[in-house]
C-alpha atoms as a PDB file:
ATOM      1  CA  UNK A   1     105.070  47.613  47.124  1.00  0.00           C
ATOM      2  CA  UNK A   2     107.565  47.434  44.332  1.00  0.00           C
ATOM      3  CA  UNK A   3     110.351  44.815  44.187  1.00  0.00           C
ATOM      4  CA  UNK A   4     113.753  46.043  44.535  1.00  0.00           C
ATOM      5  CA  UNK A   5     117.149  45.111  44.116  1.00  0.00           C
ATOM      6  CA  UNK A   6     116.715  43.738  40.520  1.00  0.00           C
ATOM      7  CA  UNK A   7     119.587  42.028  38.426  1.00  0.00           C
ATOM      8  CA  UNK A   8     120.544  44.583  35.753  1.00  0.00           C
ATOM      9  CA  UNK A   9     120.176  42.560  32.595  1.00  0.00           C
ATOM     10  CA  UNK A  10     121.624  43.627  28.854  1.00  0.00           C
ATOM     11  CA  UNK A  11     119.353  43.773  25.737  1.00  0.00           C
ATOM     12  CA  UNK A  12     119.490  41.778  22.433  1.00  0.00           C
ATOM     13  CA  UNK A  13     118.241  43.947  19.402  1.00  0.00           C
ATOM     14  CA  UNK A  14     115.279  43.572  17.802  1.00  0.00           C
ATOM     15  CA  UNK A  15     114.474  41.459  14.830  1.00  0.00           C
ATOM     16  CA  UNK A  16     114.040  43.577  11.475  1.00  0.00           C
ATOM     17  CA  UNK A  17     110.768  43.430   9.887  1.00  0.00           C
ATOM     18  CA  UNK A  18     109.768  43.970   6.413  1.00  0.00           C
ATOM     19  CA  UNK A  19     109.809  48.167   5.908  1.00  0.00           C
ATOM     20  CA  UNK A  20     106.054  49.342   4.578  1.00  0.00           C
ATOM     21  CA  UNK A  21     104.816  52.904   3.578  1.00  0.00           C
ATOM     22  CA  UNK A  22     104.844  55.082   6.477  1.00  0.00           C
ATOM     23  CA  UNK A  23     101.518  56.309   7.555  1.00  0.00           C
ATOM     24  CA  UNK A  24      99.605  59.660   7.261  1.00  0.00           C
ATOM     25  CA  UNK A  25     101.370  61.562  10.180  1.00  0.00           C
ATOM     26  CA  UNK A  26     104.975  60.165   8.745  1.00  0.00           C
ATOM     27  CA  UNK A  27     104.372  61.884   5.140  1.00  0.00           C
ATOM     28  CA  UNK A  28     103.615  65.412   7.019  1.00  0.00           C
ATOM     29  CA  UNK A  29     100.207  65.496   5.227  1.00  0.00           C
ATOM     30  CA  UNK A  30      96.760  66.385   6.889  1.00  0.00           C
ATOM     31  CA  UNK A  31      94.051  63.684   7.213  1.00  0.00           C
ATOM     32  CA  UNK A  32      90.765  63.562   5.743  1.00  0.00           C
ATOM     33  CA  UNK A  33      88.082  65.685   7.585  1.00  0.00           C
ATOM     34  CA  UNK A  34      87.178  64.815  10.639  1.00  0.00           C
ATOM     35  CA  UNK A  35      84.196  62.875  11.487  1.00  0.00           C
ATOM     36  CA  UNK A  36      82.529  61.760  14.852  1.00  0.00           C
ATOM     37  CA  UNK A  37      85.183  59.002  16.413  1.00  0.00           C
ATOM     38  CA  UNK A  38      85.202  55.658  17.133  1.00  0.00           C
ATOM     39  CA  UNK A  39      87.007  53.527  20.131  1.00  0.00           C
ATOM     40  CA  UNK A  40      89.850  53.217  18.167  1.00  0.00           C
ATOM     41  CA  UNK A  41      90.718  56.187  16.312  1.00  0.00           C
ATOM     42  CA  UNK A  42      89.943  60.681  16.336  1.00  0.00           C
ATOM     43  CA  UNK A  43      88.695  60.323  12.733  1.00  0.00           C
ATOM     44  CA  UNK A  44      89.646  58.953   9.260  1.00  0.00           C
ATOM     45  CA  UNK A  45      93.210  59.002   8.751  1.00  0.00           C
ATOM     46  CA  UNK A  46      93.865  59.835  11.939  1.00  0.00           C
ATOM     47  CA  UNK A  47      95.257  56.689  13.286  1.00  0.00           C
ATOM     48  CA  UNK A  48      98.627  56.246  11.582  1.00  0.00           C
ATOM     49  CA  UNK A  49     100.082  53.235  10.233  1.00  0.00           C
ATOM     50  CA  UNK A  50     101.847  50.998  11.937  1.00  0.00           C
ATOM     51  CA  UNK A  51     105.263  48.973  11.119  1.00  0.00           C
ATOM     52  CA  UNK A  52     108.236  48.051  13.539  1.00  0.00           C
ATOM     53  CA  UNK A  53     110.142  48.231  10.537  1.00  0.00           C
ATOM     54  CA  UNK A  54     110.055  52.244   9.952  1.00  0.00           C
ATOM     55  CA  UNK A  55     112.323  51.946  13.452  1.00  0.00           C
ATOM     56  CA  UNK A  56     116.119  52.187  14.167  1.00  0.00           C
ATOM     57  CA  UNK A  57     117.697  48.904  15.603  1.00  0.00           C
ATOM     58  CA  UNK A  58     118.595  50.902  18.603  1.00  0.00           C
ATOM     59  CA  UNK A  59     116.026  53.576  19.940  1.00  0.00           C
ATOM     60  CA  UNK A  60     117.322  57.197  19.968  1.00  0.00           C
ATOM     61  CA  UNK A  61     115.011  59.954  20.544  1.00  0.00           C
ATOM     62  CA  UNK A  62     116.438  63.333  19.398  1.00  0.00           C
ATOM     63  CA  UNK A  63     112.921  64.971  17.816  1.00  0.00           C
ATOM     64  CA  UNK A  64     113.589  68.710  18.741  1.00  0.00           C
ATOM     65  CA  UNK A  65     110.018  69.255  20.178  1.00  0.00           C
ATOM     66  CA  UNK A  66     110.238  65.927  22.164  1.00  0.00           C
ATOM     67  CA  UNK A  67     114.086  65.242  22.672  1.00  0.00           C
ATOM     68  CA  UNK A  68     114.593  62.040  25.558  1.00  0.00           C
ATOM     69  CA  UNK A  69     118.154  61.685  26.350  1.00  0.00           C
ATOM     70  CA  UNK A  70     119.005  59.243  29.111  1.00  0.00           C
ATOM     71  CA  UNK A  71     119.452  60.737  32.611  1.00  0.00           C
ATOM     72  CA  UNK A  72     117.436  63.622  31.802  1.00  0.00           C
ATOM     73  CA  UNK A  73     115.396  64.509  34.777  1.00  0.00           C
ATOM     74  CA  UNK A  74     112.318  67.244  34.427  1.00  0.00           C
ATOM     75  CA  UNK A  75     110.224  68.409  37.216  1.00  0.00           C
ATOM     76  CA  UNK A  76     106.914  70.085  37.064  1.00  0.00           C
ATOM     77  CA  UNK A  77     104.570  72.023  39.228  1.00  0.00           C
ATOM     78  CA  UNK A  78     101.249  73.049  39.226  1.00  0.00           C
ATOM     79  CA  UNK A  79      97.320  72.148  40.101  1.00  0.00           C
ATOM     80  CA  UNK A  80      94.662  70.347  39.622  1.00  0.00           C
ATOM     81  CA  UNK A  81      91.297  72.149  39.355  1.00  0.00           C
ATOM     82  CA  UNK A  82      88.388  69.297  40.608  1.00  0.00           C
ATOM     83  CA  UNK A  83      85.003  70.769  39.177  1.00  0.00           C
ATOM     84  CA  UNK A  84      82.781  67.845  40.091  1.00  0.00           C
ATOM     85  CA  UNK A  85      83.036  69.215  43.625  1.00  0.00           C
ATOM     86  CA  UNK A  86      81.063  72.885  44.676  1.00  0.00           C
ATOM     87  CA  UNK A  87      82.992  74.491  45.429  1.00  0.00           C
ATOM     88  CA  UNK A  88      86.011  73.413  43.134  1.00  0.00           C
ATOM     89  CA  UNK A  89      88.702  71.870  44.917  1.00  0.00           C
ATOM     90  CA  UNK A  90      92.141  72.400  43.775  1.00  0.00           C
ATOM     91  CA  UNK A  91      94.599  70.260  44.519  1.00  0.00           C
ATOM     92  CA  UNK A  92      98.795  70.644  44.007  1.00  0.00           C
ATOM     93  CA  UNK A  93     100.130  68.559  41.656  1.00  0.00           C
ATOM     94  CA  UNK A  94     104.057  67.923  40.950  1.00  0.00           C
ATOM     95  CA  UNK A  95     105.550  65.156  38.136  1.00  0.00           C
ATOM     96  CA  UNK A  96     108.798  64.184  38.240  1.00  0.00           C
ATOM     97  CA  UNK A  97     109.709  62.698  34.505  1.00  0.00           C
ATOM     98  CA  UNK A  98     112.949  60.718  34.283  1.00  0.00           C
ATOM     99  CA  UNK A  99     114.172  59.529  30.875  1.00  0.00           C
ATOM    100  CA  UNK A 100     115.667  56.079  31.908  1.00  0.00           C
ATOM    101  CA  UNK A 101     119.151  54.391  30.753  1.00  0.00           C
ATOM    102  CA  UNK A 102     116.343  51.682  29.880  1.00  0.00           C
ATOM    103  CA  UNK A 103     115.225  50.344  26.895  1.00  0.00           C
ATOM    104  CA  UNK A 104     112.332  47.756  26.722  1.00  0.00           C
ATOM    105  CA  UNK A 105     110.539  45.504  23.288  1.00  0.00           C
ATOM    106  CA  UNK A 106     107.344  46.760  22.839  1.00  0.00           C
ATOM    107  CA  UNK A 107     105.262  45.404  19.528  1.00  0.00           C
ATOM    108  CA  UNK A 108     108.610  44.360  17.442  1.00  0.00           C
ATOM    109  CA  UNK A 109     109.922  48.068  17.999  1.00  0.00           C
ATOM    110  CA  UNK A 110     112.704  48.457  20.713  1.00  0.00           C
ATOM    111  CA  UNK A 111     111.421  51.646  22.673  1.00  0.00           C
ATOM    112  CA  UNK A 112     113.436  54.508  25.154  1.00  0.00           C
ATOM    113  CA  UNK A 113     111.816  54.239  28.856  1.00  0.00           C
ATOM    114  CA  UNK A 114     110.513  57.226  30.577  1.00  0.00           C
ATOM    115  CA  UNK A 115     109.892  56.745  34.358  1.00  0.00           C
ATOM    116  CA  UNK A 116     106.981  59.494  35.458  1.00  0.00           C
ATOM    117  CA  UNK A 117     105.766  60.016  39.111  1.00  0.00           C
ATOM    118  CA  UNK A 118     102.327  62.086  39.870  1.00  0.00           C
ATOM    119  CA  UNK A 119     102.122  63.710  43.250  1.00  0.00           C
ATOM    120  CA  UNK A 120      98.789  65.142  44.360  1.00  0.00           C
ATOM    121  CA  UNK A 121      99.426  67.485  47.673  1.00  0.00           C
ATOM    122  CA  UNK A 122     102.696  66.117  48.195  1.00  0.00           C
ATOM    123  CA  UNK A 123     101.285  61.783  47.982  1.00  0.00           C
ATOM    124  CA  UNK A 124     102.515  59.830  45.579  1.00  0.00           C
ATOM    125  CA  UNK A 125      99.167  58.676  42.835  1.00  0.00           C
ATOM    126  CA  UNK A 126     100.794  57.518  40.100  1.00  0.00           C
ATOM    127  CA  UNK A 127     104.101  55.670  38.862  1.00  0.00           C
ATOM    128  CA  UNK A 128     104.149  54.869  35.510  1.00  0.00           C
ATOM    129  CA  UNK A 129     106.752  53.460  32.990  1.00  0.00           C
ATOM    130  CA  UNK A 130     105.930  54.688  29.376  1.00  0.00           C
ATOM    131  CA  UNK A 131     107.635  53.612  25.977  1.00  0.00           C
ATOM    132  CA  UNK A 132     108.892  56.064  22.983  1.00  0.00           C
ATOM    133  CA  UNK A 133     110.403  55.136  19.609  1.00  0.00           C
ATOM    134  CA  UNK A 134     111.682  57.561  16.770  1.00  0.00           C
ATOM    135  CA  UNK A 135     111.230  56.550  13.532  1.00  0.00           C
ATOM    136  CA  UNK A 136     113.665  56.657  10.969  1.00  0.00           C
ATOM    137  CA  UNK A 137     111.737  59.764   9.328  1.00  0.00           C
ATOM    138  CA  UNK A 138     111.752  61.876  12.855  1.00  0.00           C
ATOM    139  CA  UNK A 139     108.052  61.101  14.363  1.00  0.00           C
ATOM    140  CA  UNK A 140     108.490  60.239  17.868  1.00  0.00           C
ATOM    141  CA  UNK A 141     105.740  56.911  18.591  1.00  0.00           C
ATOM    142  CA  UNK A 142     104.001  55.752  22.004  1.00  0.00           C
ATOM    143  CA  UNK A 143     103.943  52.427  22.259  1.00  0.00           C
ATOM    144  CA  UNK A 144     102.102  51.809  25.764  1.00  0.00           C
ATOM    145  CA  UNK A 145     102.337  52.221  29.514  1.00  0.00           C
ATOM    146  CA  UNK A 146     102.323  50.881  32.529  1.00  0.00           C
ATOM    147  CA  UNK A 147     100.523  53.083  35.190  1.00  0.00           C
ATOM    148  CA  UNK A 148     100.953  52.263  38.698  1.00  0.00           C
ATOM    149  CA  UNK A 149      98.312  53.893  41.129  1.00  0.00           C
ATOM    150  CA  UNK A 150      98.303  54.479  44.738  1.00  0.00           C
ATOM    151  CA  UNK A 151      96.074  55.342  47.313  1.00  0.00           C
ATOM    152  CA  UNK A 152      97.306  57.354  50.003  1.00  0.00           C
ATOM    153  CA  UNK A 153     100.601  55.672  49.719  1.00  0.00           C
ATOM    154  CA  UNK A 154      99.532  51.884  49.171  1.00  0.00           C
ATOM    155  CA  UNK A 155      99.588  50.490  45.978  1.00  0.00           C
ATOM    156  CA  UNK A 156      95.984  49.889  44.244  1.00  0.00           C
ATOM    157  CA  UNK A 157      96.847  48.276  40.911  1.00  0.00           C
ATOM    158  CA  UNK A 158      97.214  49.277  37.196  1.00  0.00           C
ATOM    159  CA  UNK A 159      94.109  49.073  35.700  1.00  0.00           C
ATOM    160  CA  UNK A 160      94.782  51.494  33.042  1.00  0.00           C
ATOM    161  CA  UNK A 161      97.621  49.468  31.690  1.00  0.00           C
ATOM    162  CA  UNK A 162      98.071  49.166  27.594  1.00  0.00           C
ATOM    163  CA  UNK A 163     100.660  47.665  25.058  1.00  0.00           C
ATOM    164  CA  UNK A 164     100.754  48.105  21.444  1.00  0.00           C
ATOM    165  CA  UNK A 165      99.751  45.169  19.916  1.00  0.00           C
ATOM    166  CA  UNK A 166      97.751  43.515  22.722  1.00  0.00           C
ATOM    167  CA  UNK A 167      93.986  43.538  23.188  1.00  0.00           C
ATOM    168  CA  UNK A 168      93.729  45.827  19.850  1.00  0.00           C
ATOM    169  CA  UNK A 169      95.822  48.688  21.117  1.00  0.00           C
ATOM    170  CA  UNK A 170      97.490  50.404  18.811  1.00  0.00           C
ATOM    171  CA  UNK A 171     100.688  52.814  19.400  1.00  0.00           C
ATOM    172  CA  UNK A 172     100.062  56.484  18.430  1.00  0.00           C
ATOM    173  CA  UNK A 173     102.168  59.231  17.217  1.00  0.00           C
ATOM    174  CA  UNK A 174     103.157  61.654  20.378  1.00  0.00           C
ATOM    175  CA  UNK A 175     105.021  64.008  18.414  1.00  0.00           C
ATOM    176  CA  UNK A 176     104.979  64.537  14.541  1.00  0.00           C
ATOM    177  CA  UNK A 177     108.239  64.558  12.403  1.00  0.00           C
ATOM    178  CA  UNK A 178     107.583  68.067  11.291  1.00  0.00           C
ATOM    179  CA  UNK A 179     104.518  69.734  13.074  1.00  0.00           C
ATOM    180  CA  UNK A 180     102.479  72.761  11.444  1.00  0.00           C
ATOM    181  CA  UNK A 181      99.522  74.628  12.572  1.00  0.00           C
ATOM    182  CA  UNK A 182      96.075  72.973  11.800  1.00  0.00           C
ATOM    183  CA  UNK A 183      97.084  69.589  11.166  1.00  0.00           C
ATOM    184  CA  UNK A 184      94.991  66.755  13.251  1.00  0.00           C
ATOM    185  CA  UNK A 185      93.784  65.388  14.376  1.00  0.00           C
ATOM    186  CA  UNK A 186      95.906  62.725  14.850  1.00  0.00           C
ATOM    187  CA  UNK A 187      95.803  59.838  17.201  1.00  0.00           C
ATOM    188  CA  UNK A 188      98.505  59.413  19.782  1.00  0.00           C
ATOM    189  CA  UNK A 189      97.553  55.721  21.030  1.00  0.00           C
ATOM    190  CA  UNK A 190      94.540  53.962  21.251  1.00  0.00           C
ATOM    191  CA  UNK A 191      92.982  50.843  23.553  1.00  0.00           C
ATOM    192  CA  UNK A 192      89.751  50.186  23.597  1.00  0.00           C
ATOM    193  CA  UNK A 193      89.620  47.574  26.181  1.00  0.00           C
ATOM    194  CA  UNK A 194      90.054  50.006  28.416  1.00  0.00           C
ATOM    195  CA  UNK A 195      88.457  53.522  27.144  1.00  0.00           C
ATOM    196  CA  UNK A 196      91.731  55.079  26.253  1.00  0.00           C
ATOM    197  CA  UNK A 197      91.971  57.556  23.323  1.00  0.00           C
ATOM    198  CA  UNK A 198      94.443  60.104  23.113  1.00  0.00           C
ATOM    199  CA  UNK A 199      93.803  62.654  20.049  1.00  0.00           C
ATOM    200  CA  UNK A 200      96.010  65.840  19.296  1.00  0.00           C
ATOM    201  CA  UNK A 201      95.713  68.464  16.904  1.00  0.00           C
ATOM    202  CA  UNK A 202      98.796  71.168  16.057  1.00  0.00           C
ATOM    203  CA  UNK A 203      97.136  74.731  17.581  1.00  0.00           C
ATOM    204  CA  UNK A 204      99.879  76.905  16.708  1.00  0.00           C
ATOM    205  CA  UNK A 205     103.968  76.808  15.737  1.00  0.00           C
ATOM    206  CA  UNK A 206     105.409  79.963  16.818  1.00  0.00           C
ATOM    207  CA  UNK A 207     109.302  80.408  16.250  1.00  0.00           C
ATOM    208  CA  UNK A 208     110.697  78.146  18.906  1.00  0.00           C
ATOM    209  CA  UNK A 209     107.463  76.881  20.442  1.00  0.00           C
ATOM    210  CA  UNK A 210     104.839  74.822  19.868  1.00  0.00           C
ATOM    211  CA  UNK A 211     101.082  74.295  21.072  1.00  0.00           C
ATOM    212  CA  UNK A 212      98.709  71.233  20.575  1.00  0.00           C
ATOM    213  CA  UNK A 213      95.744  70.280  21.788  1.00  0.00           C
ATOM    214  CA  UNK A 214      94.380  67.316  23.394  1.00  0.00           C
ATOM    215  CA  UNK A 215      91.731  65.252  24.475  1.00  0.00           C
ATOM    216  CA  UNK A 216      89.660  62.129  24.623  1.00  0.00           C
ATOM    217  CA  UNK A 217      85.962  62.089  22.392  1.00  0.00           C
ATOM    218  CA  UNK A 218      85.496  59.025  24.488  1.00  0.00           C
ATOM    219  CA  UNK A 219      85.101  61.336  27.592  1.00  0.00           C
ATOM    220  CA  UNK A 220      81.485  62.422  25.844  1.00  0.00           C
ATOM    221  CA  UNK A 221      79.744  65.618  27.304  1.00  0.00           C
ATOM    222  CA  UNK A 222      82.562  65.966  29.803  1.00  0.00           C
ATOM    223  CA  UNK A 223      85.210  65.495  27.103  1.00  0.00           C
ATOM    224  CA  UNK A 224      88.361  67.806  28.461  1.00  0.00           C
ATOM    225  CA  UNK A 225      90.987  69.774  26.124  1.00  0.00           C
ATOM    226  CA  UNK A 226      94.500  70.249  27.290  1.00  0.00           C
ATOM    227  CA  UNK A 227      96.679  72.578  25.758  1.00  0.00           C
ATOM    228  CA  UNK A 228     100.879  71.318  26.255  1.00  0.00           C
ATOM    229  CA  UNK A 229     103.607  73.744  25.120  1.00  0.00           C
ATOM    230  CA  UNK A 230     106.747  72.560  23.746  1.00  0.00           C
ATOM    231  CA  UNK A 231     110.020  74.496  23.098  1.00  0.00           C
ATOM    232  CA  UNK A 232     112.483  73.359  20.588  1.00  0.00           C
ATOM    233  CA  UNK A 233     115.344  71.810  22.136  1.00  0.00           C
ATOM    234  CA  UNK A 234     113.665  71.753  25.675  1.00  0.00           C
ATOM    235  CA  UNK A 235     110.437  69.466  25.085  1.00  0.00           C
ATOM    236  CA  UNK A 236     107.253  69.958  26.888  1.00  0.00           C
ATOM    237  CA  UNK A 237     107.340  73.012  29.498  1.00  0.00           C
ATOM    238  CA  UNK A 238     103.823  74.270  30.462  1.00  0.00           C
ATOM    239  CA  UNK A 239     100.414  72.476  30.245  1.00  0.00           C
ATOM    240  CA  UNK A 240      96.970  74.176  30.722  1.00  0.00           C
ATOM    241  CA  UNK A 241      93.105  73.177  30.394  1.00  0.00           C
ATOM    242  CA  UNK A 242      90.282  74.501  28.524  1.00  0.00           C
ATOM    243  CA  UNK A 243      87.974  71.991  29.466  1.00  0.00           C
ATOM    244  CA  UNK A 244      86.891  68.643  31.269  1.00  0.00           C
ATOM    245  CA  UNK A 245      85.536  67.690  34.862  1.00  0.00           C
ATOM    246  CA  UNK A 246      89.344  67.799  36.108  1.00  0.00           C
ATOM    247  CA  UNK A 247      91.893  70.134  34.708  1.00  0.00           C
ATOM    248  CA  UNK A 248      95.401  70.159  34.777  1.00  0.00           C
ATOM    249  CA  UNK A 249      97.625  72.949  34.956  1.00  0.00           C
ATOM    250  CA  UNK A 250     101.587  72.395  34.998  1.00  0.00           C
ATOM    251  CA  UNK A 251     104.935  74.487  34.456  1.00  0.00           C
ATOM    252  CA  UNK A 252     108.669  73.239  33.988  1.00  0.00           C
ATOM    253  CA  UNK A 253     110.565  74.263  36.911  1.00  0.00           C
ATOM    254  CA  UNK A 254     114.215  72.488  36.447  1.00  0.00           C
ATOM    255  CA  UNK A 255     115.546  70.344  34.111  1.00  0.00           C
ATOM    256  CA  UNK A 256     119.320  68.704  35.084  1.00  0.00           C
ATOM    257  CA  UNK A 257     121.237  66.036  33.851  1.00  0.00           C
ATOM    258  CA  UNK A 258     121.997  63.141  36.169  1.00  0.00           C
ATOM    259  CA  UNK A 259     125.427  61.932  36.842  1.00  0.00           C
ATOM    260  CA  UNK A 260     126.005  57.762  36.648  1.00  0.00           C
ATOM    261  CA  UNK A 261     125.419  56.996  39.793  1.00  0.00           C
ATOM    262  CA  UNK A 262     122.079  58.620  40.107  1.00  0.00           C
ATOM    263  CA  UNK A 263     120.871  57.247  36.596  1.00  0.00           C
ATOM    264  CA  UNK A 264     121.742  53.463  37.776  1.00  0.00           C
ATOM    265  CA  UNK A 265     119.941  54.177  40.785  1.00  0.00           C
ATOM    266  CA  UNK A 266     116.702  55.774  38.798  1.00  0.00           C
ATOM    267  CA  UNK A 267     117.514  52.451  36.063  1.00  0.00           C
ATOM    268  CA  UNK A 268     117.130  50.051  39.417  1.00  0.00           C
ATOM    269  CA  UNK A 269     114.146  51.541  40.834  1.00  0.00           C
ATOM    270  CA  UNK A 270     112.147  51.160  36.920  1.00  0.00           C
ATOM    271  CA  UNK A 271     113.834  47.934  36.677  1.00  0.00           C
ATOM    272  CA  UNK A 272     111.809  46.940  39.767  1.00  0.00           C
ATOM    273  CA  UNK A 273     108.534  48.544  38.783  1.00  0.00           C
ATOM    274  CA  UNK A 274     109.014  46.608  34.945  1.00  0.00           C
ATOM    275  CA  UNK A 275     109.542  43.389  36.787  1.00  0.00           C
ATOM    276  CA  UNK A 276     106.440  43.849  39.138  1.00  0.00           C
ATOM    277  CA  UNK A 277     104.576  44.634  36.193  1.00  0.00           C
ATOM    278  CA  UNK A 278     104.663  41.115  35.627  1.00  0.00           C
ATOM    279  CA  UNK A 279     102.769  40.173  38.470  1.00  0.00           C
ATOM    280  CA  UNK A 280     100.205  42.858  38.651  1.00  0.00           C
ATOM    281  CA  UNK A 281      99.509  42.497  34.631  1.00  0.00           C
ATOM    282  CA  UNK A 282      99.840  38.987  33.336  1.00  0.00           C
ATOM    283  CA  UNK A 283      97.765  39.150  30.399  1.00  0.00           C
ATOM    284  CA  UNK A 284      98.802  42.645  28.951  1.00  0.00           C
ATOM    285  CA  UNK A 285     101.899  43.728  30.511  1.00  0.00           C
ATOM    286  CA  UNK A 286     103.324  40.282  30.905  1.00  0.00           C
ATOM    287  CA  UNK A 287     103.467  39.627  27.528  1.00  0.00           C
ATOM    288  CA  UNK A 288     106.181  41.671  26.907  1.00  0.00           C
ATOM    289  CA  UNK A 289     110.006  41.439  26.879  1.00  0.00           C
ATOM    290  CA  UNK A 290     111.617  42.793  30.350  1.00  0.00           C
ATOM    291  CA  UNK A 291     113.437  45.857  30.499  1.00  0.00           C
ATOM    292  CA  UNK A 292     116.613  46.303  30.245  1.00  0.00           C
ATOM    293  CA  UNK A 293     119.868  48.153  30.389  1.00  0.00           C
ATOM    294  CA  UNK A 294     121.056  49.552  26.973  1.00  0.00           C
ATOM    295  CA  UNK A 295     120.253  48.604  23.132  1.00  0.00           C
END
């Protein structure tokens, strides 16, 4: 069970660090060809270069294809096709996505929290707390996440846990500055420790909407693609799958705005999840700075 009624704490910034060349996916420029990956990256070039210092003091998120303004609060609906099973079984799947009033030090970089919730047929799997920075250039970074599971309503663990910087994961570009068809791929975070690879490449850039692809080479034969479709100004709004054991399939359904009361309400119920974090993840998630309220 998650703790609850946490203090609400305030932030100190960051401390500076020395400002280096931005990496590959900064500049806008493809990467070398691909070749076959490794644990660590989708290919040469792919896995972007790293400095706290290409960050603002105080996170702001405001990338048009991936814009995360506190108290936004997006719901999606959809399924999940299950092909391991004969016949498929297809399950309903709804995410709730809350950008928090939260920020949280991840790696030197002061990141924006985003609270997600996974339901499959209407149960709670997954609670997870993930952490976005915009650099200074536009290119919207993920810097880890902390993925709660359940199991029919009782809490499991968070074995998939991973934090830039810690146990050689590295934080990923989730969104370039200025996306264009055919560039990638590009990797969007990487831990080996625990099999994790995300890789994207730009399918298609189509007036006001955009389409990459992505998937995990780690996954071998049963590697899946998903397709996600962002809309300028909006952000993510349908995903699909072209691919993989289990695929996903998703659709916005409402975005709102909450008022102050309900974002210090979604801020106490992250808060609680950060601070249990603690407990459940010592050696990766414990070595972090807590949450907190603000910059």
């Amino acid at each position: 069970m998650l703790h609850k009624n946490i203090a609400v704490v305030s932030c100190l910034l960051a401390l500076p660090l020395s400002l280096l060349t931005a990496g590959a996916g900064e500049a806008g420029t493809a990467p070398a060809p691909a070749r076959a990956s490794t644990a660590t990256d989708c290919g040469p070039g792919s896995l972007p270069d790293f400095n706290a210092g290409n960050f603002p003091h105080e996170p702001t998120v405001d990338n048009t294809w991936l814009p995360m303004k506190p108290g936004t609060r997006s719901e999606f609906t959809g399924t999940v096709k299950d092909l391991t099973t004969s016949p498929p079984e297809v399950h309903t799947h709804r995410v709730v996505s809350i950008v928090t009033g939260l920020t949280k030090e991840i790696d030197g970089v002061r990141t924006v929290v985003l609270w997600d919730r996974d339901y499959s047929d209407g149960v709670l799997g997954e609670s997870e707390l993930a952490f976005f920075a915009q650099t200074e250039k536009g290119a919207v970074w993920l810097l880890g996440e902390y993925p709660e599971e359940f199991d029919a309503g009782k809490f499991t663990g968070a074995p998939n846990t991973f934090i830039s910087g810690v146990d050689k994961a590295r934080a990923g570009i989730a969104m370039l500055a200025h996306p264009a068809k055919g560039f990638g791929p590009y990797t969007q975070a990487s831990a080996p420790s625990i099999g994790f690879l995300d890789c994207a490449q730009v399918v298609s850039r189509k007036a006001n909407v955009l389409k990459i692809d992505e998937f995990n080479p780690l996954d071998g034969a049963s590697v899946g693609h998903q397709q996600k479709y962002y809309r300028a100004g909006v952000g993510s709004f349908k995903v699909t799958a072209s691919s993989g054991d289990s695929q996903e399939f998703l659709n916005l359904v409402s975005t709102t705005m909450l008022d102050a009361a309900a974002l210090a309400a979604v801020n106490k119920r992250a808060l609680a999840q950060d601070r249990h974090g603690y407990t459940v993840s010592p050696d990766v998630y414990g070595t972090t700075e807590k949450a907190c309220t603000g910059s």
